[in-house]
Protein backbone atom coordinates (compact mmCIF):
# COMPACT_ATOMS: atom_id res chain seq x y z
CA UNK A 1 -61.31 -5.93 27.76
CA UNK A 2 -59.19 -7.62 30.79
CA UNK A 3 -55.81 -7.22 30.96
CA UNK A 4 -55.38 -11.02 30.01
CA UNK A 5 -56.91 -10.46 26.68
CA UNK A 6 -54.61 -7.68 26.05
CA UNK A 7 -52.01 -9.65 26.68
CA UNK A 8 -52.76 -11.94 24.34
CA UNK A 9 -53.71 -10.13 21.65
CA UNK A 10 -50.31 -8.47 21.70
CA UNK A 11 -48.02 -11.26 22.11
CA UNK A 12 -47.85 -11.89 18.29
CA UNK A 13 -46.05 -8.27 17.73
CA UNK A 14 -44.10 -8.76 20.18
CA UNK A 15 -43.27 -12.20 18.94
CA UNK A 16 -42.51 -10.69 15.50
CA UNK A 17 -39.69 -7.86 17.39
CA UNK A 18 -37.94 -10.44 18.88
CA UNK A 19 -37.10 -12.34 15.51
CA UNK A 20 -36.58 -9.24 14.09
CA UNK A 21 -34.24 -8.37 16.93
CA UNK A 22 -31.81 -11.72 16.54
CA UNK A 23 -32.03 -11.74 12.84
CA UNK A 24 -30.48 -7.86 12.85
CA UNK A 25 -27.98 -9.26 15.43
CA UNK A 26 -26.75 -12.23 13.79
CA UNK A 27 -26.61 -10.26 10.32
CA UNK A 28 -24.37 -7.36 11.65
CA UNK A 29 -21.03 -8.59 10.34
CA UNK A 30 -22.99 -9.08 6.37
CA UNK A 31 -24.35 -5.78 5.92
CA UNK A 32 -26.40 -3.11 7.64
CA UNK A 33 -29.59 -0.76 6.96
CA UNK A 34 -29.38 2.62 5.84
CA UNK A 35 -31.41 5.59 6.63
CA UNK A 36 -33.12 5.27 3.23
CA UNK A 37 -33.83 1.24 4.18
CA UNK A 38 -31.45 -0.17 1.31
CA UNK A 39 -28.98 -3.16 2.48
CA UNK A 40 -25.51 -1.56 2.12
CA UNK A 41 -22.68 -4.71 1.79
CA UNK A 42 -19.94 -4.90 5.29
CA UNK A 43 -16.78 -3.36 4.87
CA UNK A 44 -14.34 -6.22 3.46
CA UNK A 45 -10.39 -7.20 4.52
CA UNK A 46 -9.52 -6.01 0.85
CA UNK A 47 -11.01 -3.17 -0.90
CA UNK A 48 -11.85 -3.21 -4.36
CA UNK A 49 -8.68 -1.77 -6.31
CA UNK A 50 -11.87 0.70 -8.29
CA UNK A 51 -12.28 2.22 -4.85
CA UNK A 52 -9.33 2.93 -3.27
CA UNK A 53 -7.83 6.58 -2.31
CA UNK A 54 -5.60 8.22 -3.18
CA UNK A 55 -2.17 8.15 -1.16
CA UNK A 56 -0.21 11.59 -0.41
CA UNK A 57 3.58 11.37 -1.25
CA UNK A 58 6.37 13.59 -0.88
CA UNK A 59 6.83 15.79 -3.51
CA UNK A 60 8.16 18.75 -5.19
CA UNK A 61 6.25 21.40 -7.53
CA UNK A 62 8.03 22.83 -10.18
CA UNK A 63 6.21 24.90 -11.99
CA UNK A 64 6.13 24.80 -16.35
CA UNK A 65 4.06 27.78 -17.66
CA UNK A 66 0.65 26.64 -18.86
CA UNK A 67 -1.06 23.64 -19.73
CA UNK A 68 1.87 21.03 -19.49
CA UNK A 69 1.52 17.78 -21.90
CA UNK A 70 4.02 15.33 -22.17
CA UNK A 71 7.24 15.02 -20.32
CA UNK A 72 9.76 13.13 -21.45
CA UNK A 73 13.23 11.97 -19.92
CA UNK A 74 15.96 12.21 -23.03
CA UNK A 75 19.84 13.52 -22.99
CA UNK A 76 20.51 13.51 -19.37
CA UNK A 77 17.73 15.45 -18.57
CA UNK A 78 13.65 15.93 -18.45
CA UNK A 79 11.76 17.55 -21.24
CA UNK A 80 8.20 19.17 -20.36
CA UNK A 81 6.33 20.22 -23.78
CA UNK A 82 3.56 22.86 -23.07
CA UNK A 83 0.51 23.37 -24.92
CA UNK A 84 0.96 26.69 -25.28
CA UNK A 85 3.93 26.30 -26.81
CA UNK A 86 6.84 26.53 -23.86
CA UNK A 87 9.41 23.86 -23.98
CA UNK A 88 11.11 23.48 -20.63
CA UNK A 89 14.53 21.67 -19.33
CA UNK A 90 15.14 20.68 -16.41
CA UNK A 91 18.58 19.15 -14.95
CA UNK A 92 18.87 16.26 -12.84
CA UNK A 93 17.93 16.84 -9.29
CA UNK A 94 17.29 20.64 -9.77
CA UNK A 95 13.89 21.80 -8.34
CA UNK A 96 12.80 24.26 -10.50
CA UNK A 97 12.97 24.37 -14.62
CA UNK A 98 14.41 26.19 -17.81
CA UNK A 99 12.88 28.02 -20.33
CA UNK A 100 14.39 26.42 -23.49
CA UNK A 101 12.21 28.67 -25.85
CA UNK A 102 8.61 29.75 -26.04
CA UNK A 103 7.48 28.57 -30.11
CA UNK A 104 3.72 30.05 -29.43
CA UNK A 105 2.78 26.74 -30.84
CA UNK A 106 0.85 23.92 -29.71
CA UNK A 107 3.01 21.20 -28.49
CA UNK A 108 2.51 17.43 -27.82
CA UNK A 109 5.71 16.09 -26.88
CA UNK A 110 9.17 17.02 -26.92
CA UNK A 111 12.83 14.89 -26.76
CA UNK A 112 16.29 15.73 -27.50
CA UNK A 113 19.56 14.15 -29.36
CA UNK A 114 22.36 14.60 -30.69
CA UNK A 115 22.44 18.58 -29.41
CA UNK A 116 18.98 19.41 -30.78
CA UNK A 117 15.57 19.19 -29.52
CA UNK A 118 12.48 18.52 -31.35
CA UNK A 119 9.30 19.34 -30.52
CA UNK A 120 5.87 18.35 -31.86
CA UNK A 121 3.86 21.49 -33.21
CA UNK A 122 0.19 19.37 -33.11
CA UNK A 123 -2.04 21.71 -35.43
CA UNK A 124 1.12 23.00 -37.84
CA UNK A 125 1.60 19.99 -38.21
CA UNK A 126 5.94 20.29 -38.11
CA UNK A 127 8.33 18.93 -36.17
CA UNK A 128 10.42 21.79 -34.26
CA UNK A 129 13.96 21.47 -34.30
CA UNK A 130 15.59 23.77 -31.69
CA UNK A 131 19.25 24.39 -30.41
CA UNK A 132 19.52 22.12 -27.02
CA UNK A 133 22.05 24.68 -25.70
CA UNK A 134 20.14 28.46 -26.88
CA UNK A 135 17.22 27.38 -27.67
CA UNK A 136 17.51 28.63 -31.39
CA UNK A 137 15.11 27.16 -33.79
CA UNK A 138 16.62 25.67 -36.46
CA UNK A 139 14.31 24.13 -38.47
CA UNK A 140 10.65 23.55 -38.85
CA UNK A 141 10.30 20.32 -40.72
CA UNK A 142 6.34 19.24 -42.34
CA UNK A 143 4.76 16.51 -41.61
CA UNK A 144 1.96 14.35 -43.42
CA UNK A 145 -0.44 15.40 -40.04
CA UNK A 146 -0.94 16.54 -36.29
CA UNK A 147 1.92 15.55 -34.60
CA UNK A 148 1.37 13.83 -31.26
CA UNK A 149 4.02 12.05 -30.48
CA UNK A 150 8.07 12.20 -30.76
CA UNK A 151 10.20 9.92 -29.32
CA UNK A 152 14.31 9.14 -30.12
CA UNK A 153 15.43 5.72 -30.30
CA UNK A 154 17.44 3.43 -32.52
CA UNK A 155 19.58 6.38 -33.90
CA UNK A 156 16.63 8.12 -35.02
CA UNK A 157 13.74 10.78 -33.72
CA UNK A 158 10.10 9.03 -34.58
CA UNK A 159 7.48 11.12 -35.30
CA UNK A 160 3.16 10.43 -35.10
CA UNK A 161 1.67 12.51 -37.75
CA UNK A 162 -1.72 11.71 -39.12
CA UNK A 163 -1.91 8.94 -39.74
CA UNK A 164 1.68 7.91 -40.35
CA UNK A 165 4.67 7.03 -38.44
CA UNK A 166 7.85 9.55 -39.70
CA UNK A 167 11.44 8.50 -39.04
CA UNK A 168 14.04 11.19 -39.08
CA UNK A 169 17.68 11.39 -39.05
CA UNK A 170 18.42 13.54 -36.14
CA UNK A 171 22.22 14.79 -37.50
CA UNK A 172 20.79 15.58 -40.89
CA UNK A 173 17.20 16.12 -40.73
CA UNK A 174 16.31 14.24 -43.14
CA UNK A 175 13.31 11.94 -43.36
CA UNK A 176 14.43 8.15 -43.79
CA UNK A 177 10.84 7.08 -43.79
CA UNK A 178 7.19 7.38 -43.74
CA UNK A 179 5.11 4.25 -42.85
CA UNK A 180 1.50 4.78 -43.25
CA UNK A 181 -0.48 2.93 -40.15
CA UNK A 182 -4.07 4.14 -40.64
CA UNK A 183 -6.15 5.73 -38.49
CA UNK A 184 -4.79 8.82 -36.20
CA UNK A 185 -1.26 7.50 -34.68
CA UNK A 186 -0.92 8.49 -31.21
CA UNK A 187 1.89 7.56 -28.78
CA UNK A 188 4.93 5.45 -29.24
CA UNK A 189 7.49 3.57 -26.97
CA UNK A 190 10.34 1.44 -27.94
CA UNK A 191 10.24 -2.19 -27.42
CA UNK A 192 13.89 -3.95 -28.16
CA UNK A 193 15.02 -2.93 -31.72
CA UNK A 194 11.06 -2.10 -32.59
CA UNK A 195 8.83 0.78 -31.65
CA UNK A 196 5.17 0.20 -31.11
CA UNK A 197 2.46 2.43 -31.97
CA UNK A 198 -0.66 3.14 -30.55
CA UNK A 199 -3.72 4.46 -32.66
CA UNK A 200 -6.50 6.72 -30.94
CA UNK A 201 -9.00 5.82 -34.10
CA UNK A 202 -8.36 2.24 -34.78
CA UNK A 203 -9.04 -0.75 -32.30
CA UNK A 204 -5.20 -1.88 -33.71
CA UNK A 205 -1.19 -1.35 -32.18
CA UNK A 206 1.44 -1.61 -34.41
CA UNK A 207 5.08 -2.78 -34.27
CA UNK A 208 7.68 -1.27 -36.13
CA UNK A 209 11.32 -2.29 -36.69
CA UNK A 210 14.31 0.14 -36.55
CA UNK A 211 14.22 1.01 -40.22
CA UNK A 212 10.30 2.07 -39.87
CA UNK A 213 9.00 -0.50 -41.86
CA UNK A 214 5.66 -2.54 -40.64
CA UNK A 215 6.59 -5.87 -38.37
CA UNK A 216 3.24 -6.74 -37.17
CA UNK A 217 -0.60 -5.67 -35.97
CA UNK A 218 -2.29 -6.38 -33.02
CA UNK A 219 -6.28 -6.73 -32.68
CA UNK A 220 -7.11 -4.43 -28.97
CA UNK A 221 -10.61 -3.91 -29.88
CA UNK A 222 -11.02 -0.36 -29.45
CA UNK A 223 -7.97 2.90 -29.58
CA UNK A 224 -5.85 3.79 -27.08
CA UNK A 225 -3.18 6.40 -26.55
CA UNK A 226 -0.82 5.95 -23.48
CA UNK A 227 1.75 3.39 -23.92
CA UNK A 228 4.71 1.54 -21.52
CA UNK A 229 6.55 -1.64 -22.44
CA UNK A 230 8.43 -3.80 -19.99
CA UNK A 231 10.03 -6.84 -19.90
CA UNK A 232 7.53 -9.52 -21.00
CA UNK A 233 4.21 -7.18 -21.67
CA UNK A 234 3.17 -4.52 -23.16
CA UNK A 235 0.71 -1.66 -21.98
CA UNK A 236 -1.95 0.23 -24.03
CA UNK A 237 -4.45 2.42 -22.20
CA UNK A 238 -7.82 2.89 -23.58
CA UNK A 239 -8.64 6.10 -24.77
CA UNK A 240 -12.46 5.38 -25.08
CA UNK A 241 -12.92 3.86 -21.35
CA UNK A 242 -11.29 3.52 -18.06
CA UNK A 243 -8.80 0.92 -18.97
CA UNK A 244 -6.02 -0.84 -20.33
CA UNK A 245 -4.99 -3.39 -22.93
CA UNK A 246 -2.82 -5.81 -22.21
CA UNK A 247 -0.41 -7.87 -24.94
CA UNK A 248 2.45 -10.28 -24.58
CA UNK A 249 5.79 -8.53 -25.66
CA UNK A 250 7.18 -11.73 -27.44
CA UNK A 251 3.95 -12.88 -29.32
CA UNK A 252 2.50 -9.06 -30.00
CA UNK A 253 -0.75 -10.36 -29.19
CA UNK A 254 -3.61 -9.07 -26.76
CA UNK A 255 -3.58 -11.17 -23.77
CA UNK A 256 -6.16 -9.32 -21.24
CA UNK A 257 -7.65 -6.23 -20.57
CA UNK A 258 -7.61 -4.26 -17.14
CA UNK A 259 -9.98 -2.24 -15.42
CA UNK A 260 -8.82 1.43 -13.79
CA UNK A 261 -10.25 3.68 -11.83
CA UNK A 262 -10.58 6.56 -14.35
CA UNK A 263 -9.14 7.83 -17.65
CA UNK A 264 -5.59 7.40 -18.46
CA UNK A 265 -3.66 9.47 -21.43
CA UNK A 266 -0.05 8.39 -20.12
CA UNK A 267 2.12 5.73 -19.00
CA UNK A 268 5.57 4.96 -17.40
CA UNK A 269 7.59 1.64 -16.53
CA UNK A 270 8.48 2.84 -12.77
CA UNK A 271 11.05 -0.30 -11.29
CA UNK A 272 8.92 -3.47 -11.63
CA UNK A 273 5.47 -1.41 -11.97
CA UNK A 274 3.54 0.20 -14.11
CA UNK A 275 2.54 3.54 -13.54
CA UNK A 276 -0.34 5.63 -15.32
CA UNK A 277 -1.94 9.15 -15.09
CA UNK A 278 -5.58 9.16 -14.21
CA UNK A 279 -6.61 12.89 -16.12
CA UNK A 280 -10.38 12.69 -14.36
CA UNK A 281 -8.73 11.79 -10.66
CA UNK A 282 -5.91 14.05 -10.15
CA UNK A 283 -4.09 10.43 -8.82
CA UNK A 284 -1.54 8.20 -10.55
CA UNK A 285 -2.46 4.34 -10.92
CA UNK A 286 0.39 1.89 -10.04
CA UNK A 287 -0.32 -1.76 -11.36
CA UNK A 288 2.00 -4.54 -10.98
CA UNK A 289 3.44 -5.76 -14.00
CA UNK A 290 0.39 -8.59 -14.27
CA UNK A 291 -1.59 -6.13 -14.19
CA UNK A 292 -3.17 -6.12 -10.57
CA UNK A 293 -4.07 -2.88 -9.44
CA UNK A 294 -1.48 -2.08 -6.31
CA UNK A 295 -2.89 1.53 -5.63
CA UNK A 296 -3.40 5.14 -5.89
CA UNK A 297 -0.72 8.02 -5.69
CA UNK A 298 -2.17 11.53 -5.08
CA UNK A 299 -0.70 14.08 -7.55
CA UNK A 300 -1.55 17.54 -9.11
CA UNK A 301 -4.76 18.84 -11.32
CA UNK A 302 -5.43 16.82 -14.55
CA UNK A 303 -2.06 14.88 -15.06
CA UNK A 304 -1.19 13.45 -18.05
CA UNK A 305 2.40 13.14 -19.01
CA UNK A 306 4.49 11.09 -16.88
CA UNK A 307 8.30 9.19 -17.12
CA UNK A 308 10.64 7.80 -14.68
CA UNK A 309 14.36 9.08 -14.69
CA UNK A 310 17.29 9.80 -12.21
CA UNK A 311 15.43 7.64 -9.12
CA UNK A 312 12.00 10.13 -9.63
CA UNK A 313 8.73 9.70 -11.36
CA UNK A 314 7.69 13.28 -13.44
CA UNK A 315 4.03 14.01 -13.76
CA UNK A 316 2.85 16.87 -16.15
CA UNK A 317 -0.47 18.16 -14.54
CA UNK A 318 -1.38 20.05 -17.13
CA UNK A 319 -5.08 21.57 -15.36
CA UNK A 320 -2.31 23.84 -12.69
CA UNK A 321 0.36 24.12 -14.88
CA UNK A 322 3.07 21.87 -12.53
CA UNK A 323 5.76 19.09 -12.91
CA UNK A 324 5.72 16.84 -9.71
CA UNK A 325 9.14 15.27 -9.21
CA UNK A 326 8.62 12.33 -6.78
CA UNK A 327 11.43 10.06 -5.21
CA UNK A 328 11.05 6.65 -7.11
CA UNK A 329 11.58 4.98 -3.53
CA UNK A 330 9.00 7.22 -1.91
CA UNK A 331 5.85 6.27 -3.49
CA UNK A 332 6.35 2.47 -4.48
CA UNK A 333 4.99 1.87 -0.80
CA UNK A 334 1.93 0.70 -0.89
CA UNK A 335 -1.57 3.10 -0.05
């Protein structure tokens, strides 16, 4: 064979390189190849809210005992209930926390009025009533359930138990009402002169109105458990998938839903955001309040309590047994 015949019987392969080579050129800014030969999509301007990280913040660690659940802001101060049982104060601005009493129960959430604090004892199924300033118990009140959430508001401390929603008198301990919802009853947060209710069995929130009796039910097609409320919406995350439910405050009626990047348990109304405890990321979610994903904020292990009092945002991590205390004006940047 002469070298002109080898020439041309190897100008179609090369031919078939060159096109190869300006296609992969012109392409470069839509995708590239990977090692295993699958098209991988460019990098874009925006990422995808789902796949942003995490954002460091300043912070400080006080620590709680083990297992912290809820944390609530109430009487001038910030509540952390354990779920071991510990039930820890701590001031304004102070960096590191009081033991308020050790009940060797299983607590869900804890708030304080009128000089007392109650606690929710989940499998007795009571409501704790302690001395605010000694930490003296004073009463152990039943319930018609597990108790998972307790919140004051509207002159009264409201109790999930079961299945019901119990209103108590916090001077004199007794129980106004009992308003049976259905389902398990979960969290609670007040909206105007009404508390809503969340249900981790039923795809249904309810509304009640300062006396405890029923004022509406909205359809959210599946349960949730974290709640926040602000001005014109109102906040449900999903308890059986990475998101949230979203209803209009005025109607009580489910308006959209919202996709997150992991599992949320709790919920907080931080300035004009929304902020939520992802338990699988060890991050906090911060959403707009229409609901568009804004970013990440790295925290402790497995948070899931969370409110927003005295210019700070408190997370409960309950997997290392920490309360982060985070300057409100700190971590509303964006990541």
């Amino acid at each position: 064979m002469d070298n002109r015949h080898a020439l041309r019987s190897v100008l179609p392969l090369m031919l078939v390189l060159a096109v190869a080579i300006v296609v992969a050129a012109c392409s470069g800014s839509q995708g590239r190849t990977s090692e295993a030969g699958a098209v991988t999509p460019a990098p874009t301007a925006t990422p995808s809210p789902l796949a942003m990280r995490p954002a460091p913040v300043d912070h400080t660690v006080i620590p709680v005992g083990h297992a912290p659940h809820r944390v609530t802001a109430a009487a001038g101060a910030v509540w952390v209930a354990g779920g071991t049982g510990s039930v820890y104060r701590v001031a304004p601005g102070a960096g590191t926390a009081r033991l308020v009493r050790d009940t060797g129960r299983q607590l869900t959430e804890v708030t304080a009025v009128a000089g007392r604090v109650f606690a929710g004892d989940n499998r007795g199924s009571r409501l704790l009533v302690l001395d605010a300033a000694t930490g003296r118990e004073l009463r152990a009140l039943r319930m018609p359930g597990p108790v998972r959430g307790v919140l004051a508001g509207m002159g009264a401390v409201w109790v999930t138990a079961g299945s019901a929603v119990v209103r108590v008198d916090p001077a004199t301990l007794r129980v106004d009402s009992v308003t049976e919802i259905g389902g398990e009853a979960a969290q609670m947060a007040l909206s105007g002169r009404s508390v809503v209710v969340s249900n981790r069995a039923l795809g249904t929130l309810v509304q009640l109105d300062d006396h405890g009796r029923l004022g509406g039910t909205a359809d959210v097609d599946g349960p949730t458990i974290g709640l926040v409320v602000t001005d014109s919406r109102i906040f449900a995350a999903r308890s059986d998938r990475p998101g949230m439910a979203v209803l209009s405050r005025e109607r009580f009626t489910y308006v959209d839903d919202v996709e997150l990047p992991g599992m949320s348990y709790g919920a907080a109304a931080v300035g004009d955001e929304v902020w939520l405890t992802l338990v699988d990321q060890d991050a906090l979610v911060r959403l707009s309040d229409d609901g568009v994903v804004l970013g990440l904020v790295q925290v402790g292990q497995q948070p899931l309590g969370i409110a927003a009092a005295g210019g700070s945002v408190w997370v409960a991590n309950e997997g290392d047994g920490s309360l982060w205390r985070m300057p409100v004006g700190t971590t509303t940047v964006g990541t």
